[in-house]
PDB file of N, CA and C in Angstrom:
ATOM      1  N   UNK A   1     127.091 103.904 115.361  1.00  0.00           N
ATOM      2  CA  UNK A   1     125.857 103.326 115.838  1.00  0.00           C
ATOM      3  C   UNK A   1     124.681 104.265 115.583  1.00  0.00           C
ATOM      4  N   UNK A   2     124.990 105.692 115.582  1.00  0.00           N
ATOM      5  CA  UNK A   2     123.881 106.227 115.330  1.00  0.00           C
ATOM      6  C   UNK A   2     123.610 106.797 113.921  1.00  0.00           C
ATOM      7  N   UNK A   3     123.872 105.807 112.607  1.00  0.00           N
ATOM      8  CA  UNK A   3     123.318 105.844 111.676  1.00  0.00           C
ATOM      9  C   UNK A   3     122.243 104.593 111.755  1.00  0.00           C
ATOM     10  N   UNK A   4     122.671 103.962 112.784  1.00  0.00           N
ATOM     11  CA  UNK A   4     121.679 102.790 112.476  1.00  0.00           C
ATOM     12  C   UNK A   4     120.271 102.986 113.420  1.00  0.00           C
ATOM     13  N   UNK A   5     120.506 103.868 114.077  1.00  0.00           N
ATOM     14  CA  UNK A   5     119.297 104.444 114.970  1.00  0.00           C
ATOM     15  C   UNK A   5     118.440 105.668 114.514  1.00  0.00           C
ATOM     16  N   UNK A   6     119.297 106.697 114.140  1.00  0.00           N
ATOM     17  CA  UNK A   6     118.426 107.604 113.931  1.00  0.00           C
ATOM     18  C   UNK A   6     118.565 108.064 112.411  1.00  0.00           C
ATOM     19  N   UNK A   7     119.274 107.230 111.439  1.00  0.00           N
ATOM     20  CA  UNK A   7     119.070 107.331 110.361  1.00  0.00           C
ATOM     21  C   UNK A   7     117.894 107.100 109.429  1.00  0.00           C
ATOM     22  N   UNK A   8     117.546 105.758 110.113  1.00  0.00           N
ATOM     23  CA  UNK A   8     115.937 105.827 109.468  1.00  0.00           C
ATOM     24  C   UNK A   8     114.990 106.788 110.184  1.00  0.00           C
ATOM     25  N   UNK A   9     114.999 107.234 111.127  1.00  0.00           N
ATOM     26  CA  UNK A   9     114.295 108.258 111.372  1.00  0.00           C
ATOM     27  C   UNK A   9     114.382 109.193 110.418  1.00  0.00           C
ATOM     28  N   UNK A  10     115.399 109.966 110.068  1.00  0.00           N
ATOM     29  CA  UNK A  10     115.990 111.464 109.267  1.00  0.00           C
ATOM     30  C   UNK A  10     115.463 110.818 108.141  1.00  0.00           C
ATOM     31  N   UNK A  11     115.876 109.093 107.121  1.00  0.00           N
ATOM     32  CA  UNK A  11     114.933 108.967 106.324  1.00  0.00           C
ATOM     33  C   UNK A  11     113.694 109.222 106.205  1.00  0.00           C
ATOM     34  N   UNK A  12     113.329 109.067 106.987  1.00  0.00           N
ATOM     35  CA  UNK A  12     111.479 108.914 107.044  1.00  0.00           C
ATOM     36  C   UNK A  12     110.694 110.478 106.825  1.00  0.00           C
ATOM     37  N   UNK A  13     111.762 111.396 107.303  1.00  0.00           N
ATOM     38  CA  UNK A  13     111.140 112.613 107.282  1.00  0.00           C
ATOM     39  C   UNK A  13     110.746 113.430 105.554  1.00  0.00           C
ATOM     40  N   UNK A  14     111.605 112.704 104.966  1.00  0.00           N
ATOM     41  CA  UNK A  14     111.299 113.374 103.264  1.00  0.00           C
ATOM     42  C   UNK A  14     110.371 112.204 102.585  1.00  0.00           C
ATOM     43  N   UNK A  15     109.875 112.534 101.522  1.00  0.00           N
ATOM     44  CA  UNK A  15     109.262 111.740 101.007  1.00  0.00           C
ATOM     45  C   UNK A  15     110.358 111.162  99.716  1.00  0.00           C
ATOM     46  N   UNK A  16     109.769 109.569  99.486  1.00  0.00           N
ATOM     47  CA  UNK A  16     110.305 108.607  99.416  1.00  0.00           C
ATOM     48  C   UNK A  16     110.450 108.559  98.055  1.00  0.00           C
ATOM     49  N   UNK A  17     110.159 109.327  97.140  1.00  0.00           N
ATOM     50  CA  UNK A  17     110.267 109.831  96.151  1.00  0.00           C
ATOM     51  C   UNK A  17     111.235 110.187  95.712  1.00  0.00           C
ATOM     52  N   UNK A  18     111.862 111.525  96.490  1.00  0.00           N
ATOM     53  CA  UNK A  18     113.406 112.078  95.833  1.00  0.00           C
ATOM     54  C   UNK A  18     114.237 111.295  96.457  1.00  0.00           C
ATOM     55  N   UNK A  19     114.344 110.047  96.578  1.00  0.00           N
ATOM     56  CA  UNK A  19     115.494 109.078  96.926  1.00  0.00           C
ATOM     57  C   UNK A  19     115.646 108.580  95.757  1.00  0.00           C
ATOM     58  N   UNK A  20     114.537 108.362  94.521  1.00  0.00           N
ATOM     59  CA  UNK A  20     114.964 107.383  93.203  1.00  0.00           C
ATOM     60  C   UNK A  20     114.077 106.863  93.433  1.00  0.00           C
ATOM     61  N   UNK A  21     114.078 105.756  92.424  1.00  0.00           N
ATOM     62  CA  UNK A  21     112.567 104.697  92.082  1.00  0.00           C
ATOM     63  C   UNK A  21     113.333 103.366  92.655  1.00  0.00           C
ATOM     64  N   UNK A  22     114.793 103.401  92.677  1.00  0.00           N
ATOM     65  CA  UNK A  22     115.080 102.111  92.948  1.00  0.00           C
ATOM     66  C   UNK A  22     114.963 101.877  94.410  1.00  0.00           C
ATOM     67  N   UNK A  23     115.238 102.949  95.543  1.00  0.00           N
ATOM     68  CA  UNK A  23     114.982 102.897  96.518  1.00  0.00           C
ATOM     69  C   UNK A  23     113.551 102.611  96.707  1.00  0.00           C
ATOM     70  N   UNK A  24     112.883 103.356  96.297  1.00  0.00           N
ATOM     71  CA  UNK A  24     111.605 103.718  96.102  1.00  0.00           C
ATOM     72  C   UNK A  24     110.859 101.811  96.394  1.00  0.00           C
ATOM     73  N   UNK A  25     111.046 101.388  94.875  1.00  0.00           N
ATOM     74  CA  UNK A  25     110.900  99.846  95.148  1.00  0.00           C
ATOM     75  C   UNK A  25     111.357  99.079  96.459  1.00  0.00           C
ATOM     76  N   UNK A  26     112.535  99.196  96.800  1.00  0.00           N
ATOM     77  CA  UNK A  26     113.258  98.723  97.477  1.00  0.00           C
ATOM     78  C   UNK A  26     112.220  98.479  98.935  1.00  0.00           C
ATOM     79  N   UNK A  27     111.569  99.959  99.178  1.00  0.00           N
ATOM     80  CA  UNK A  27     111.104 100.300 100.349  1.00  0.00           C
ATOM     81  C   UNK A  27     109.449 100.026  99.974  1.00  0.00           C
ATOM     82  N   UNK A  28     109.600  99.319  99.024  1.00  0.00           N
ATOM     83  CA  UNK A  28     108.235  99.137  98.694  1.00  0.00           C
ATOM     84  C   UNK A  28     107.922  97.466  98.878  1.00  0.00           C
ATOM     85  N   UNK A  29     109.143  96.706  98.017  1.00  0.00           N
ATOM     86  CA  UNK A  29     109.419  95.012  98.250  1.00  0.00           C
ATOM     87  C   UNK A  29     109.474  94.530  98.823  1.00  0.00           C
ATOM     88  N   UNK A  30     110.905  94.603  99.087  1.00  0.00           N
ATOM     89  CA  UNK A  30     111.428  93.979 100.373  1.00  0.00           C
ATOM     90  C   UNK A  30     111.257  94.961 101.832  1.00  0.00           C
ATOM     91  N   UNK A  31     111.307  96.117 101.784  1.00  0.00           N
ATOM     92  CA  UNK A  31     110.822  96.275 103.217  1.00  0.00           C
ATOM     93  C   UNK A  31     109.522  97.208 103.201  1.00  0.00           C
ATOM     94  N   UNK A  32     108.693  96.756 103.432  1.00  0.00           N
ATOM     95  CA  UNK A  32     106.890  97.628 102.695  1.00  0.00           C
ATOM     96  C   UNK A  32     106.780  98.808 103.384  1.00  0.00           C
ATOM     97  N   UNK A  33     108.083  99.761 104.203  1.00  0.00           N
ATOM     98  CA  UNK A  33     107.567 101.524 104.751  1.00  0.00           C
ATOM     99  C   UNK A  33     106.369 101.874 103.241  1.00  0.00           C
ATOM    100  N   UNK A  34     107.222 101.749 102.401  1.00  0.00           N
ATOM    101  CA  UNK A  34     106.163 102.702 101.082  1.00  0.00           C
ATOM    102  C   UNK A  34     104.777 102.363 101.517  1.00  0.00           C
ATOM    103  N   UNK A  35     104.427 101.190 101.876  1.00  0.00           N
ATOM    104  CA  UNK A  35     103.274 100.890 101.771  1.00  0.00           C
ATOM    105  C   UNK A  35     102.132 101.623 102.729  1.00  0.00           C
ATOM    106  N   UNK A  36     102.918 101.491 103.879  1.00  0.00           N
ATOM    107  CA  UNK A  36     102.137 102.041 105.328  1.00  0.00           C
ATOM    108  C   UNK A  36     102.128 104.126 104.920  1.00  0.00           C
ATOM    109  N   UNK A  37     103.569 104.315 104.426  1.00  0.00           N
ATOM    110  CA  UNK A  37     103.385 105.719 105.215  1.00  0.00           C
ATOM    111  C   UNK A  37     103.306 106.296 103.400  1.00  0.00           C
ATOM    112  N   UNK A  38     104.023 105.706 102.258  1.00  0.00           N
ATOM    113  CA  UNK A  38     104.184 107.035 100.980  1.00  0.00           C
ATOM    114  C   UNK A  38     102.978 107.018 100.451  1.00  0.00           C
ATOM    115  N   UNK A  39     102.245 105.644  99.824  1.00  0.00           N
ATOM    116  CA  UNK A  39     101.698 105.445  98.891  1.00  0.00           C
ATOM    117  C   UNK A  39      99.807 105.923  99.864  1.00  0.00           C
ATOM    118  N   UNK A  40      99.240 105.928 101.229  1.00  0.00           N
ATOM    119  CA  UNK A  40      98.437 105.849 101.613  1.00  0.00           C
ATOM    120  C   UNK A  40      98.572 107.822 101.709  1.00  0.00           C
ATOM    121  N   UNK A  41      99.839 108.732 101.761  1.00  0.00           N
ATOM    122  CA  UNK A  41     100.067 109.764 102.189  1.00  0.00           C
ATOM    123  C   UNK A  41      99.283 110.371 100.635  1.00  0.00           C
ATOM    124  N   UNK A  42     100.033 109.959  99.433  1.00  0.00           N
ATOM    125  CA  UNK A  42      99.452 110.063  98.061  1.00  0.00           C
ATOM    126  C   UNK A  42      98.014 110.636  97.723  1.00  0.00           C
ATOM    127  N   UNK A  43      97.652 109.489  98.373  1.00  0.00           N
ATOM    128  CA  UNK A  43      95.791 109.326  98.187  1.00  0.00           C
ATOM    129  C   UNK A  43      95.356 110.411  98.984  1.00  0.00           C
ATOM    130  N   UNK A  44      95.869 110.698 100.241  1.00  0.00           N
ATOM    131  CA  UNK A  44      95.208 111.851 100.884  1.00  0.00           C
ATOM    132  C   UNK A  44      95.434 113.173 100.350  1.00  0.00           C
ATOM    133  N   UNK A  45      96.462 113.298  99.969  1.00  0.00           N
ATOM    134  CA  UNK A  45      96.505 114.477  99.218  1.00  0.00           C
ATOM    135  C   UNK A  45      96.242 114.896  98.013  1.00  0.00           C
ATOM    136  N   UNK A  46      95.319 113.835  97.213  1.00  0.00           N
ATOM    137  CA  UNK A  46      94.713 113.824  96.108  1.00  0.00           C
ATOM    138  C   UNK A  46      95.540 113.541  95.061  1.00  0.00           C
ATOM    139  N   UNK A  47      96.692 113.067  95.108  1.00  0.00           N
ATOM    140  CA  UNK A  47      98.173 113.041  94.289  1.00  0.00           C
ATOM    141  C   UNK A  47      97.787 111.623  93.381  1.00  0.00           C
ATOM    142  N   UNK A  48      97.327 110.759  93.654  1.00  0.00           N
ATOM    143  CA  UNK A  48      96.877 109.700  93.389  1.00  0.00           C
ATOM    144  C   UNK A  48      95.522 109.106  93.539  1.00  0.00           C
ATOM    145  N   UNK A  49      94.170 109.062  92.837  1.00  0.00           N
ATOM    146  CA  UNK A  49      93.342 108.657  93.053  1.00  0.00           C
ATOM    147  C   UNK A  49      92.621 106.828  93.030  1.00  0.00           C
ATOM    148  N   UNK A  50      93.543 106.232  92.855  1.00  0.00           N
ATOM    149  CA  UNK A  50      93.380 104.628  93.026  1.00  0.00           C
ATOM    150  C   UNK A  50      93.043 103.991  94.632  1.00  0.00           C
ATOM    151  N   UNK A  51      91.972 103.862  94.478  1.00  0.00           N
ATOM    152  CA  UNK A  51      91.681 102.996  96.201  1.00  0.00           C
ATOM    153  C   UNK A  51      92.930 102.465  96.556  1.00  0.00           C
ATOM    154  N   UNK A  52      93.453 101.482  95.283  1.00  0.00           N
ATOM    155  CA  UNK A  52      94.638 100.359  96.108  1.00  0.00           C
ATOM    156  C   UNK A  52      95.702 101.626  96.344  1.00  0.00           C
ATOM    157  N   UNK A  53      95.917 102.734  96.735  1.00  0.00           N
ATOM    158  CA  UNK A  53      96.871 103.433  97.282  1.00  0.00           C
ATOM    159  C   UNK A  53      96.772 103.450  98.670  1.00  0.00           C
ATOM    160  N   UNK A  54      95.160 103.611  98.971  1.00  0.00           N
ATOM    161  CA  UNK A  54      94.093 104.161 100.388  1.00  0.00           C
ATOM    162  C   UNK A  54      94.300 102.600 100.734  1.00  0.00           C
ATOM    163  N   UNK A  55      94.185 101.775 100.078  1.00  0.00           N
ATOM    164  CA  UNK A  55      94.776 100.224 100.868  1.00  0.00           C
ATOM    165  C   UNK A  55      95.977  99.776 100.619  1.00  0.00           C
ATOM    166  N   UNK A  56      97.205 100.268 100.677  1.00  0.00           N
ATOM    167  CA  UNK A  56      98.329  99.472 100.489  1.00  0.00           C
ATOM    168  C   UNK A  56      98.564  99.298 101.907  1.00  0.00           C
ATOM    169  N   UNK A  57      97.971  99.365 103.309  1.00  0.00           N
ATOM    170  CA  UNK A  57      98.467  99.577 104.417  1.00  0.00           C
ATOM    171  C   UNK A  57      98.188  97.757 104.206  1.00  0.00           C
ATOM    172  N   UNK A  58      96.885  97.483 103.798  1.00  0.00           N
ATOM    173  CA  UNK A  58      96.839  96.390 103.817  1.00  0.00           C
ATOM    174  C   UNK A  58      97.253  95.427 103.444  1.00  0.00           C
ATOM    175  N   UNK A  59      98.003  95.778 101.958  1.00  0.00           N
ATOM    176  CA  UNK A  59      99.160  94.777 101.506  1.00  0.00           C
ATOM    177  C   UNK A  59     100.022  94.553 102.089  1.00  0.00           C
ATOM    178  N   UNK A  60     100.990  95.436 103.006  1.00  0.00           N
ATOM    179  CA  UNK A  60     101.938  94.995 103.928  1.00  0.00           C
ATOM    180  C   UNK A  60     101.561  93.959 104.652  1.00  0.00           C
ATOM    181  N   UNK A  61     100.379  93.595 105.229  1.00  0.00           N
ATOM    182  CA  UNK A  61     100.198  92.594 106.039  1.00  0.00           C
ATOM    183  C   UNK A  61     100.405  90.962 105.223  1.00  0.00           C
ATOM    184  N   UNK A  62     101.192  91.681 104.136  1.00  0.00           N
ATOM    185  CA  UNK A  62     101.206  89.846 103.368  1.00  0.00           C
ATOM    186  C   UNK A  62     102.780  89.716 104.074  1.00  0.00           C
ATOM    187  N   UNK A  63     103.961  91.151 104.646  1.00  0.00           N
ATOM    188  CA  UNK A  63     105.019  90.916 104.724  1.00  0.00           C
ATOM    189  C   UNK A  63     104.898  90.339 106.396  1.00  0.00           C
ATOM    190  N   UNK A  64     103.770  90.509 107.095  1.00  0.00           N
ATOM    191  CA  UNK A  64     103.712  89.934 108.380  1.00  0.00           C
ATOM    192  C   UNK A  64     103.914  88.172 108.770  1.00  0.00           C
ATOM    193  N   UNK A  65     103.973  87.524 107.680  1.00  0.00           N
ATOM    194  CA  UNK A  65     103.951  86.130 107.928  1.00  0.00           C
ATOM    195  C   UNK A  65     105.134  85.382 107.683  1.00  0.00           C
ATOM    196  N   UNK A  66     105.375  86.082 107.010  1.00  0.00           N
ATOM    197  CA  UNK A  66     107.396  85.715 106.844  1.00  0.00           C
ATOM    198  C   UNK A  66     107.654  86.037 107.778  1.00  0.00           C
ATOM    199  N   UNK A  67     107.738  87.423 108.680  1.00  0.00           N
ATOM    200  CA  UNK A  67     108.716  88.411 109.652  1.00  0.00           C
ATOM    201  C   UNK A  67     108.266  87.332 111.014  1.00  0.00           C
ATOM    202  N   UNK A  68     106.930  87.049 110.930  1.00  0.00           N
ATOM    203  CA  UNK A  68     106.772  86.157 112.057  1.00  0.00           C
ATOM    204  C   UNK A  68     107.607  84.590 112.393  1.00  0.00           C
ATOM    205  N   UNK A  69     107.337  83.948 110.942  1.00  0.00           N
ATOM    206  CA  UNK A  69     108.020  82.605 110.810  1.00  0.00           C
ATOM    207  C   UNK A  69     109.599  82.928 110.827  1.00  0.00           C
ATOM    208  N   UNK A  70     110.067  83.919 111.071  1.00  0.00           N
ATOM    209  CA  UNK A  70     111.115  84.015 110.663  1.00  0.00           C
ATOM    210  C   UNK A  70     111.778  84.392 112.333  1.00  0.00           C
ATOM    211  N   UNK A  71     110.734  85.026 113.092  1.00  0.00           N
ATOM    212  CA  UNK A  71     111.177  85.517 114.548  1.00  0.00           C
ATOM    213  C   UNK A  71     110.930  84.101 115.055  1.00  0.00           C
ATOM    214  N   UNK A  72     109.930  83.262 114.922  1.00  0.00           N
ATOM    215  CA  UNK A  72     109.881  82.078 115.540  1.00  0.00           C
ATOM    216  C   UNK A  72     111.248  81.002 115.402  1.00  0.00           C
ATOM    217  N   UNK A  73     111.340  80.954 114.376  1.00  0.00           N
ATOM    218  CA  UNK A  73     112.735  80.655 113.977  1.00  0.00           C
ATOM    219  C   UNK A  73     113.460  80.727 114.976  1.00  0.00           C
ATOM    220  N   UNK A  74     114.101  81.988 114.906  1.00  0.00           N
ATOM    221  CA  UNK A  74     114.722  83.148 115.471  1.00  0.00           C
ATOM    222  C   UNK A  74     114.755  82.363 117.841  1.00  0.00           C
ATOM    223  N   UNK A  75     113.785  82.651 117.899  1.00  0.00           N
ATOM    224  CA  UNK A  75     113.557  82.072 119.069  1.00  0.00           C
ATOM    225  C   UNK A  75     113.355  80.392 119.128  1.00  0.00           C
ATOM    226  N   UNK A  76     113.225  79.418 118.360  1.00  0.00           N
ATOM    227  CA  UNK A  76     113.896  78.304 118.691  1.00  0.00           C
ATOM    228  C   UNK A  76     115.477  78.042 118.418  1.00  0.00           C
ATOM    229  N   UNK A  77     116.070  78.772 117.807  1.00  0.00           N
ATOM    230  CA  UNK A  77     117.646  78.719 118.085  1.00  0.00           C
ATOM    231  C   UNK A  77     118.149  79.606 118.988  1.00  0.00           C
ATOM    232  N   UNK A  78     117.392  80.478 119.694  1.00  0.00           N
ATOM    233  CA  UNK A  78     118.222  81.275 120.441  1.00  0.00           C
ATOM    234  C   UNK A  78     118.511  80.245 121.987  1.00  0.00           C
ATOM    235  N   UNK A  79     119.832  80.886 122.126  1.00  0.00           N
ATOM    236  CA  UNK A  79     120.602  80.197 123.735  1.00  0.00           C
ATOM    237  C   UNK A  79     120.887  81.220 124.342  1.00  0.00           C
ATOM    238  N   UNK A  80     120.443  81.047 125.446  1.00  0.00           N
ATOM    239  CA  UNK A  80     120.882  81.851 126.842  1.00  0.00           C
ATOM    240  C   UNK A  80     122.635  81.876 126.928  1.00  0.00           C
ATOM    241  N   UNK A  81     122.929  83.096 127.510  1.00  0.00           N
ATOM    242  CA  UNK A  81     124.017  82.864 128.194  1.00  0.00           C
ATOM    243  C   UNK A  81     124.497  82.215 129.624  1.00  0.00           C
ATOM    244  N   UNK A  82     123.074  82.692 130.441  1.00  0.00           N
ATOM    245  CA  UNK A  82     122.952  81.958 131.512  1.00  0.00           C
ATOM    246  C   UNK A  82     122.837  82.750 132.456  1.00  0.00           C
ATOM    247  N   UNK A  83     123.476  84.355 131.829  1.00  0.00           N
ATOM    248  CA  UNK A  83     123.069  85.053 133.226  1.00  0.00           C
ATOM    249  C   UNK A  83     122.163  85.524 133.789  1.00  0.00           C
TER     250      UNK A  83
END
């Protein structure tokens, strides 16, 4: 159980880089961390000078409308147990 808890933590602490490019994507696609914490970290440290780096926080917010329709979902099939 506690790879599934504090493993992404211990991930999070290196940069997302020396994992590979496929991860790299991975955490960029389908689940947007790159977006919020690698690609905005880039720009501050002068590593990358493209605005859309200084805004990728904002592209993630395209993954907010699925995760929502998808919790709503989520809560019209859910059943109580009752207790």
């Amino acid at each position: 159980m506690n790879i599934l808890t504090y493993g992404g933590r211990e991930h999070g602490r290196y940069p997302y880089s020396i994992y590979g490019d496929r991860v790299l994507k991975f955490l960029t696609y389908v689940i947007p961390l790159a977006l919020v914490q690698y690609y905005p970290l880039l720009y501050l440290l002068g590593r990358e000078t493209g605005a859309a780096y200084m805004l990728a926080p904002l592209a993630s917010l395209l993954f907010l409308a699925p995760c929502f329709l998808f919790f709503k979902f989520g809560l019209r099939r859910y059943k109580s147990t009752g207790s």
